[in-house]
PDB file of N, CA and C in Angstrom:
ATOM      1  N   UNK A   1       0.832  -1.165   0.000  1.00  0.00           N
ATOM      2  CA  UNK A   1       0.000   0.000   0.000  1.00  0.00           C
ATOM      3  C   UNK A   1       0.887   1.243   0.000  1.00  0.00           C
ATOM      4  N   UNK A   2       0.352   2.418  -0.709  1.00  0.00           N
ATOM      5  CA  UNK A   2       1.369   3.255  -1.083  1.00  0.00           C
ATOM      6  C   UNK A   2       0.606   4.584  -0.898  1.00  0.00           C
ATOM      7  N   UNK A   3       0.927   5.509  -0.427  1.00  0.00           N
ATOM      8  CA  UNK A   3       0.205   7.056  -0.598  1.00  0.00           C
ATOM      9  C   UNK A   3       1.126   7.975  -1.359  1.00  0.00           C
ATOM     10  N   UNK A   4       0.541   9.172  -2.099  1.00  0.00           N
ATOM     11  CA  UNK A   4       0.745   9.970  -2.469  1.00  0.00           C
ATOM     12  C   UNK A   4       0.241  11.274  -1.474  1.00  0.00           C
ATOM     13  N   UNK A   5       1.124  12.563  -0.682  1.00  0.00           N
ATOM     14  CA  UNK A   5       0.771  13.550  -0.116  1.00  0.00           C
ATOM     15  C   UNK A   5       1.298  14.528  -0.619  1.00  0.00           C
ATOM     16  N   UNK A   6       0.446  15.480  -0.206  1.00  0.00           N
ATOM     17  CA  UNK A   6       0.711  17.287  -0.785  1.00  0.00           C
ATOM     18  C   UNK A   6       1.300  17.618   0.309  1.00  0.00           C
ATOM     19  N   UNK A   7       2.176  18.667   0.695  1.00  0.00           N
ATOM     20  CA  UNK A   7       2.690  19.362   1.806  1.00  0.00           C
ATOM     21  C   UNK A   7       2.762  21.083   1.475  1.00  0.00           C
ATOM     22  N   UNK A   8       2.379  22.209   2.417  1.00  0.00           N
ATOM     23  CA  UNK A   8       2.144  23.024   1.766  1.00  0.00           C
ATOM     24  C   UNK A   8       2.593  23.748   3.014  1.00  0.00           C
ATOM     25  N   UNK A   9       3.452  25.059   2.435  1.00  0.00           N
ATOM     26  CA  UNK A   9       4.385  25.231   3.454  1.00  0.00           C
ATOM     27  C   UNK A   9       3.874  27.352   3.595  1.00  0.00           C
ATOM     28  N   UNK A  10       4.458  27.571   4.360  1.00  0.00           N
ATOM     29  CA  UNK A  10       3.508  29.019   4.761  1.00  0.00           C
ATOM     30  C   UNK A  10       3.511  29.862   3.617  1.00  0.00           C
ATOM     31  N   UNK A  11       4.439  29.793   2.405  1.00  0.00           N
ATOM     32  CA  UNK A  11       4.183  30.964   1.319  1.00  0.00           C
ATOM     33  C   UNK A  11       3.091  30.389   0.576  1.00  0.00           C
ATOM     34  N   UNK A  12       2.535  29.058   0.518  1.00  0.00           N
ATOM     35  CA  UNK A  12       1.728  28.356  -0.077  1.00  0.00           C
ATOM     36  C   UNK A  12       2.209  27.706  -1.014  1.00  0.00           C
ATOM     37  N   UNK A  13       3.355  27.499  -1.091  1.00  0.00           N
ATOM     38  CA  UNK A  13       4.408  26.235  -2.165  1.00  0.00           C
ATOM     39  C   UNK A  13       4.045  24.977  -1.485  1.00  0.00           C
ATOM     40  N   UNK A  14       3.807  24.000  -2.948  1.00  0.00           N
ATOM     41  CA  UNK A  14       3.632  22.457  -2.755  1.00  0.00           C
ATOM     42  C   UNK A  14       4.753  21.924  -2.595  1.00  0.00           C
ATOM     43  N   UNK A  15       4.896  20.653  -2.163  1.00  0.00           N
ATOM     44  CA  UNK A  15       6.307  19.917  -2.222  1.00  0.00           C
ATOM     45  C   UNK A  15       5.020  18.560  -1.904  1.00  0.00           C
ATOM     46  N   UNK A  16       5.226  17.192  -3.299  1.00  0.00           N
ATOM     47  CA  UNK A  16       4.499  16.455  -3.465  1.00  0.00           C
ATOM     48  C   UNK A  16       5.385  14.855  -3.418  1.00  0.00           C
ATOM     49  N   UNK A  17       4.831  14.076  -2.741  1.00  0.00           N
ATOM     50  CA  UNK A  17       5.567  12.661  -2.030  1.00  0.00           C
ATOM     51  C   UNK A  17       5.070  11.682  -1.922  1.00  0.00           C
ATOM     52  N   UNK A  18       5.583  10.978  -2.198  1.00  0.00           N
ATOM     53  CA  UNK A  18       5.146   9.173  -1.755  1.00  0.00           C
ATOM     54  C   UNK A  18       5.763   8.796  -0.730  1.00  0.00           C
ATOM     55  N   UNK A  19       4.968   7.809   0.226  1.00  0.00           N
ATOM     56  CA  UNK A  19       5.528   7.048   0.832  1.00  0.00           C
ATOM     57  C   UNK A  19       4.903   6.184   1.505  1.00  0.00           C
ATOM     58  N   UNK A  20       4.869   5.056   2.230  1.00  0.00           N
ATOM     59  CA  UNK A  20       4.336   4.028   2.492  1.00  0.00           C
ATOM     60  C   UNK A  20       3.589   4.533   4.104  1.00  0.00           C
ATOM     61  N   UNK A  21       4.111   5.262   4.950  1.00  0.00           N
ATOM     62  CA  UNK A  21       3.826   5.893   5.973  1.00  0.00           C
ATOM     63  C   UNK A  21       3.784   7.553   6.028  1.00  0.00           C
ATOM     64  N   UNK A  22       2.490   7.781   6.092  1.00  0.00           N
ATOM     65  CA  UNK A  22       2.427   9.814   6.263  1.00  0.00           C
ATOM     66  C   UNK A  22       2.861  10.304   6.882  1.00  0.00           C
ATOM     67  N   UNK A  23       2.124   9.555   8.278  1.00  0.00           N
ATOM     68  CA  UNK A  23       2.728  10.410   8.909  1.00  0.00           C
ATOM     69  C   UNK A  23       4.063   9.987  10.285  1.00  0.00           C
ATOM     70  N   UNK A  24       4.855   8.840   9.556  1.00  0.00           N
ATOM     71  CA  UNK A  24       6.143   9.135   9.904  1.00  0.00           C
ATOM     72  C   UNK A  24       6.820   9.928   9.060  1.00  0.00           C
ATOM     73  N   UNK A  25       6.493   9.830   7.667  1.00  0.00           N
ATOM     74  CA  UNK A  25       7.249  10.897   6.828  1.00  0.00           C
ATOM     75  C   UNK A  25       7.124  12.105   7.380  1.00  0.00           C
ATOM     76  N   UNK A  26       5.980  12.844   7.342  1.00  0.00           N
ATOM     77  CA  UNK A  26       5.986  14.273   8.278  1.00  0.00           C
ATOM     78  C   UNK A  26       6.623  13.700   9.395  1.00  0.00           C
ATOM     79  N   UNK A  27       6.964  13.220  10.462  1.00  0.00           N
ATOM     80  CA  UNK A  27       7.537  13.864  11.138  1.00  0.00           C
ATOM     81  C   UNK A  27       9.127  14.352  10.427  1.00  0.00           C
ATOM     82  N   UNK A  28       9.737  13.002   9.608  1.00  0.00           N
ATOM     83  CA  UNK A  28      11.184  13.137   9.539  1.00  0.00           C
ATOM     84  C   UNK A  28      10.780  14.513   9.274  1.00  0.00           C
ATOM     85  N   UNK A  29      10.139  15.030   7.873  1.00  0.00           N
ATOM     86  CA  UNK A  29       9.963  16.793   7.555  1.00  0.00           C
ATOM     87  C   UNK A  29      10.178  17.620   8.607  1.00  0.00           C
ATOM     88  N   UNK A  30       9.154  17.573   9.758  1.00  0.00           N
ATOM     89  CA  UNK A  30       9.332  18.395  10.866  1.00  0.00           C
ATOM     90  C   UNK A  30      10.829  17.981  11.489  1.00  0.00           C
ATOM     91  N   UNK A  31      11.438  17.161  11.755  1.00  0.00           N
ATOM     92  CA  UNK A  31      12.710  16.960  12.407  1.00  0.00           C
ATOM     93  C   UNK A  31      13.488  17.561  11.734  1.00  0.00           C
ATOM     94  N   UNK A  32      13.541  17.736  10.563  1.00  0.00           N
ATOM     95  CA  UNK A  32      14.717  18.159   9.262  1.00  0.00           C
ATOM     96  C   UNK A  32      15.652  17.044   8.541  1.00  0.00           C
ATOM     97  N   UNK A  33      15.189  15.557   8.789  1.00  0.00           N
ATOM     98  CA  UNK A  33      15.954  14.900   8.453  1.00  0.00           C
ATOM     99  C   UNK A  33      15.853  14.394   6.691  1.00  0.00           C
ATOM    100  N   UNK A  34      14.992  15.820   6.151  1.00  0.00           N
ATOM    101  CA  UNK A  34      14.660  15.380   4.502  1.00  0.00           C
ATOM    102  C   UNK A  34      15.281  16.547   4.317  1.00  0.00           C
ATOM    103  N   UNK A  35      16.852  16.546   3.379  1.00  0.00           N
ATOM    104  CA  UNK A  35      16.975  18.003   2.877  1.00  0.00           C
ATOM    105  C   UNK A  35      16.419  18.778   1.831  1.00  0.00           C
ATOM    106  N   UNK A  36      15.301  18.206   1.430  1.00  0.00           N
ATOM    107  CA  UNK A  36      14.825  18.880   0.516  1.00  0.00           C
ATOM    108  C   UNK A  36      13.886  19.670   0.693  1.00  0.00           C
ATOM    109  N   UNK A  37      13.374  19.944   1.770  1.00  0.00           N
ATOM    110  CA  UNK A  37      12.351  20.352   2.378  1.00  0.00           C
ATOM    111  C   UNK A  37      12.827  21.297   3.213  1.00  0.00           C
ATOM    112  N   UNK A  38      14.263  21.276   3.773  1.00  0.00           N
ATOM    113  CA  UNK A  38      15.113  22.553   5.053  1.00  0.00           C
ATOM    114  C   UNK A  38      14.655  23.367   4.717  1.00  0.00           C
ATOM    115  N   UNK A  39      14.339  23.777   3.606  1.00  0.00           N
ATOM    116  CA  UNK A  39      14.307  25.703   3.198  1.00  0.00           C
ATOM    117  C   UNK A  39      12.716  25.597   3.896  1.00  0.00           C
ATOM    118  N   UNK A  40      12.209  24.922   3.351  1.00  0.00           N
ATOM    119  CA  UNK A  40      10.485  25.538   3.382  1.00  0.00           C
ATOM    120  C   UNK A  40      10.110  25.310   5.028  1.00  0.00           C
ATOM    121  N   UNK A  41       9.246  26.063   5.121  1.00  0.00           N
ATOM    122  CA  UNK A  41       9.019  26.355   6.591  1.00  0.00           C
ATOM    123  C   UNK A  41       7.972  26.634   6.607  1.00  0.00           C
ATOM    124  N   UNK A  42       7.401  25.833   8.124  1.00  0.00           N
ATOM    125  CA  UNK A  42       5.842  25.981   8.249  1.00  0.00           C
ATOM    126  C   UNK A  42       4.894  24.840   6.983  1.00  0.00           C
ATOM    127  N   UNK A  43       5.678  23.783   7.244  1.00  0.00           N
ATOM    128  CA  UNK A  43       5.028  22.625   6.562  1.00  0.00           C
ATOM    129  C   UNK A  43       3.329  22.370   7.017  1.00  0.00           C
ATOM    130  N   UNK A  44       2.916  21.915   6.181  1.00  0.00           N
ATOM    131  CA  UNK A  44       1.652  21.115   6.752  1.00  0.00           C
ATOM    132  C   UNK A  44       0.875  20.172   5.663  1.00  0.00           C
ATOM    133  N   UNK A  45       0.309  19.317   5.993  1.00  0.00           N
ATOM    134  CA  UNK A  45      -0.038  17.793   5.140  1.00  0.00           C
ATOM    135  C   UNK A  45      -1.127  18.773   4.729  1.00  0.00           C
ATOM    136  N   UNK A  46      -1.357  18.874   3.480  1.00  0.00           N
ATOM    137  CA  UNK A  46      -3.084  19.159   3.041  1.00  0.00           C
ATOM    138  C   UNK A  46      -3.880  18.293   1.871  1.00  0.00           C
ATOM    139  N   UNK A  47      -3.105  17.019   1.892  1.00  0.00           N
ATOM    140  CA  UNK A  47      -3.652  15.950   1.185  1.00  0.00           C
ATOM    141  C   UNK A  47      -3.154  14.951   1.393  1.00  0.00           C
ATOM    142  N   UNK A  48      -3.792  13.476   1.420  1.00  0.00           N
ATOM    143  CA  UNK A  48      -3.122  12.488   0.870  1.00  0.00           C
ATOM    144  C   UNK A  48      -4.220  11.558   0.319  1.00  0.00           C
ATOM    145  N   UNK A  49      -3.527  10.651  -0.556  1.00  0.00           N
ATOM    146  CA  UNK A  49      -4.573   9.553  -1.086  1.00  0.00           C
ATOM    147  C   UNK A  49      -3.920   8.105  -1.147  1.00  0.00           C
ATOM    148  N   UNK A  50      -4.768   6.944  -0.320  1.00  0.00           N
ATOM    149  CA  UNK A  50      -4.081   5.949  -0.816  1.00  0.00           C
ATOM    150  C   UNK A  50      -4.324   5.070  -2.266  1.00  0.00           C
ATOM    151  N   UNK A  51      -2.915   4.386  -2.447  1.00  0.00           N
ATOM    152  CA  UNK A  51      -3.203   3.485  -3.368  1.00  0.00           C
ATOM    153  C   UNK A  51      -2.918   2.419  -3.365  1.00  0.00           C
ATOM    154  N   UNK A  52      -3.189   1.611  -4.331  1.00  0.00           N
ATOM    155  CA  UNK A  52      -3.017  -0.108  -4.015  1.00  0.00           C
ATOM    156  C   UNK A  52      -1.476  -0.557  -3.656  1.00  0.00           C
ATOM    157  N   UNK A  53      -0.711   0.052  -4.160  1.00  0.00           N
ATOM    158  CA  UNK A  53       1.008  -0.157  -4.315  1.00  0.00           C
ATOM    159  C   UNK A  53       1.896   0.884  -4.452  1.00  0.00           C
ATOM    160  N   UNK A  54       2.658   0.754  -3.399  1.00  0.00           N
ATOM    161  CA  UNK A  54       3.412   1.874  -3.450  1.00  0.00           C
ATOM    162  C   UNK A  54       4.196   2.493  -4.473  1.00  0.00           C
ATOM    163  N   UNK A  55       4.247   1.499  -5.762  1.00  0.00           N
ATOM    164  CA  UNK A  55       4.983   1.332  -7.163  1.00  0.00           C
ATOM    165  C   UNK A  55       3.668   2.364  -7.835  1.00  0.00           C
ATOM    166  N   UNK A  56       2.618   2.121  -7.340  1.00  0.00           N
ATOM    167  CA  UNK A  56       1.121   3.109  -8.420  1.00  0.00           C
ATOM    168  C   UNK A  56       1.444   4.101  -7.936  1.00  0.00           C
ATOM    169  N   UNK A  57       1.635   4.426  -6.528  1.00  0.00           N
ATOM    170  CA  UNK A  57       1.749   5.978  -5.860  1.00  0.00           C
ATOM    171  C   UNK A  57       2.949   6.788  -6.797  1.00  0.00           C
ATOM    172  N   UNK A  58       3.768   5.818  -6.167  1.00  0.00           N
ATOM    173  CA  UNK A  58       5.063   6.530  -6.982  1.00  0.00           C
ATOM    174  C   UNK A  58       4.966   7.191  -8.872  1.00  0.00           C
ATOM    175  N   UNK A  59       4.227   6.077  -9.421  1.00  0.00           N
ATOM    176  CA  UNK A  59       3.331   6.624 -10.816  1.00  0.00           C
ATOM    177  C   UNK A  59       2.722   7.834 -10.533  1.00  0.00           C
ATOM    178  N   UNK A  60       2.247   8.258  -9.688  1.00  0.00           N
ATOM    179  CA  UNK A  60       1.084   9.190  -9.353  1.00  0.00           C
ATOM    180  C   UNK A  60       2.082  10.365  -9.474  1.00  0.00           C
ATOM    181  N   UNK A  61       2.551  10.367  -8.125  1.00  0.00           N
ATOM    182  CA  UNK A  61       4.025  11.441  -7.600  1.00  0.00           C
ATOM    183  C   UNK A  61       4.715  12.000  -9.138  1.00  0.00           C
ATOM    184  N   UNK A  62       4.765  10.515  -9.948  1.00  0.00           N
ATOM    185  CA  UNK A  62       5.689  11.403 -10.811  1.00  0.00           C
ATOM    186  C   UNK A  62       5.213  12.180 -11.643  1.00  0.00           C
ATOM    187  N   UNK A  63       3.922  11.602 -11.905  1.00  0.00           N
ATOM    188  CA  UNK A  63       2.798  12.451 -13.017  1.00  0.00           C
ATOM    189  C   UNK A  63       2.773  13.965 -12.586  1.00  0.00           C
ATOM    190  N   UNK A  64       2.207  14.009 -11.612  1.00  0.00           N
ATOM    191  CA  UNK A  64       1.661  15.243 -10.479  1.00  0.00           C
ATOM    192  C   UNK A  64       2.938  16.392 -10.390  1.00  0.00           C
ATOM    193  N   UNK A  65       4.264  15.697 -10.351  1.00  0.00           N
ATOM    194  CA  UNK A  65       5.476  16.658 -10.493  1.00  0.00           C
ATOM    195  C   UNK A  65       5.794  17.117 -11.778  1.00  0.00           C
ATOM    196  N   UNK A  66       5.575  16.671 -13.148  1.00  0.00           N
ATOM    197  CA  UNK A  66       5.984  16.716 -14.122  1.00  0.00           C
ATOM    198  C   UNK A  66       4.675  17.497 -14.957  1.00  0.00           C
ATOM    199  N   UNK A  67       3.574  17.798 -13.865  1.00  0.00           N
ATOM    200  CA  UNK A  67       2.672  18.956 -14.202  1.00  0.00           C
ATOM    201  C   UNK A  67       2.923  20.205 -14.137  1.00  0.00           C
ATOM    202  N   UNK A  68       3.649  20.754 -12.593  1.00  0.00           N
ATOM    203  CA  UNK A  68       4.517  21.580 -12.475  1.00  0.00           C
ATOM    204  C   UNK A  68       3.120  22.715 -12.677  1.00  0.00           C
ATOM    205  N   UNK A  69       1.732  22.513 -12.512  1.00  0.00           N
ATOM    206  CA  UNK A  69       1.154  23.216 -12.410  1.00  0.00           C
ATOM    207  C   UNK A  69       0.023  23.491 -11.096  1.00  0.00           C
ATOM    208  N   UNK A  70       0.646  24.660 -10.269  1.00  0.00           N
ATOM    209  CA  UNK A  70       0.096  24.965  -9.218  1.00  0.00           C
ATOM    210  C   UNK A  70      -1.734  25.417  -9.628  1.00  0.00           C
ATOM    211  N   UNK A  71      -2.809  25.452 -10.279  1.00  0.00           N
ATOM    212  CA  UNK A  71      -3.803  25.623 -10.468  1.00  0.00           C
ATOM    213  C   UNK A  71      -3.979  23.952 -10.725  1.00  0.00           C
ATOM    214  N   UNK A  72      -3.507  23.387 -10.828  1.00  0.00           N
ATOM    215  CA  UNK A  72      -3.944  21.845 -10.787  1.00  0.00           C
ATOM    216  C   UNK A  72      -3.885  21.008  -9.186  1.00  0.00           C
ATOM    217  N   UNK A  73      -3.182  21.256  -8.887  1.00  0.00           N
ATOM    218  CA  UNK A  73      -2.485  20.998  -7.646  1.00  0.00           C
ATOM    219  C   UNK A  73      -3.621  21.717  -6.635  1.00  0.00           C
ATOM    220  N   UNK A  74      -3.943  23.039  -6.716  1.00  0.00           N
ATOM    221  CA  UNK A  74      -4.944  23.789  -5.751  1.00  0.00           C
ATOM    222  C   UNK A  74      -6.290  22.477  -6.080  1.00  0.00           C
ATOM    223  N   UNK A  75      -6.507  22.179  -7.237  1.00  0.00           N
ATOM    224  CA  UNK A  75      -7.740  21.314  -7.420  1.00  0.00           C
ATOM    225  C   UNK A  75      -8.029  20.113  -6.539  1.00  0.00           C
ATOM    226  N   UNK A  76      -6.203  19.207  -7.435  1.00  0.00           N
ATOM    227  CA  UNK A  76      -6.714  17.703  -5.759  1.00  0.00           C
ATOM    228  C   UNK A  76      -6.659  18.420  -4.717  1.00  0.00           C
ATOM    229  N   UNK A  77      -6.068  19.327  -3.864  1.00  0.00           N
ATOM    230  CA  UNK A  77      -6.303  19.893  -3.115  1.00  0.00           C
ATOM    231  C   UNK A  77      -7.674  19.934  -2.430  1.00  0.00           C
ATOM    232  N   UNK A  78      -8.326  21.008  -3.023  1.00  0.00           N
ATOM    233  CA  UNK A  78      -9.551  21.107  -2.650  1.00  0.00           C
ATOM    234  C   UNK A  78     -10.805  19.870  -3.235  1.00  0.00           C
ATOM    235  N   UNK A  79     -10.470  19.487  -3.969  1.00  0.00           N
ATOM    236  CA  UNK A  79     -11.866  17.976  -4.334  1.00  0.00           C
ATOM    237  C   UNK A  79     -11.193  17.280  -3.617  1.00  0.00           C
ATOM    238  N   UNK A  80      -9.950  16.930  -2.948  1.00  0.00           N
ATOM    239  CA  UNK A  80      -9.518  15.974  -2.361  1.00  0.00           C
ATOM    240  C   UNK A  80      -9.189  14.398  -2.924  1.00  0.00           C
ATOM    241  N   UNK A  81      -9.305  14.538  -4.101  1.00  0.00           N
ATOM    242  CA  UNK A  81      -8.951  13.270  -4.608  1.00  0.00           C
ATOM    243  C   UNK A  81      -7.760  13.336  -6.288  1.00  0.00           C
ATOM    244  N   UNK A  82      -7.275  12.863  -6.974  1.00  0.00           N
ATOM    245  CA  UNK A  82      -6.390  13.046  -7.678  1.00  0.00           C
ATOM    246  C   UNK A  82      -7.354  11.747  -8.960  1.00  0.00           C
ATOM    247  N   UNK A  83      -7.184  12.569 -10.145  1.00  0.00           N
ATOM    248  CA  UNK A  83      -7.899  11.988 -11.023  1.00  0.00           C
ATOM    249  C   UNK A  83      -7.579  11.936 -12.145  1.00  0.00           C
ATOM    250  N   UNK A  84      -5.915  10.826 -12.208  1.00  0.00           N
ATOM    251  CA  UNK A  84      -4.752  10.165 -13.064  1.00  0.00           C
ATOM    252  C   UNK A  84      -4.976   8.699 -13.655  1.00  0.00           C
ATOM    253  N   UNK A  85      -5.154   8.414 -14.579  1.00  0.00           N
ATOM    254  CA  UNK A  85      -5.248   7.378 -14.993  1.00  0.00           C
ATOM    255  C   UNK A  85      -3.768   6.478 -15.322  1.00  0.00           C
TER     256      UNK A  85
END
């Protein structure tokens, strides 16, 4: 089982992830032990969705990054669900 989450940090920048556990991943975020994430500040989860395999999530993640479009992103956001074939 695999999730895909949004993280959305106080200027309102996404930073978008897979991983098999949410919310141990947020914490490492909050600890600082992901450097990709040090800069952004004032994290917070504002989505996730599961999927059957963490191999589909990871499909998902990569789609969703390679959109690179924040008016898409506000959408799963707010409908709360992601709608990738």
């Amino acid at each position: 089982m695999g999730y895909v989450y949004i993280l959305q940090n106080e200027k309102g920048h996404y930073y978008i992830g897979s991983t098999t556990n949410v919310e141990k991943r947020l914490q490492q975020y909050k600890q600082g032990h992901t450097p990709s994430t040090n800069r952004m500040k004032g994290l917070k989860l504002v989505f996730s969705q599961k999927f059957d395999t963490l191999e589909r999530a990871r499909y998902i993640e990569c789609r969703l990054k390679k959109l690179k479009r924040h008016d898409y992103i506000d959408k799963i956001v707010n409908d709360g669900f992601i709608k990738i074939k």
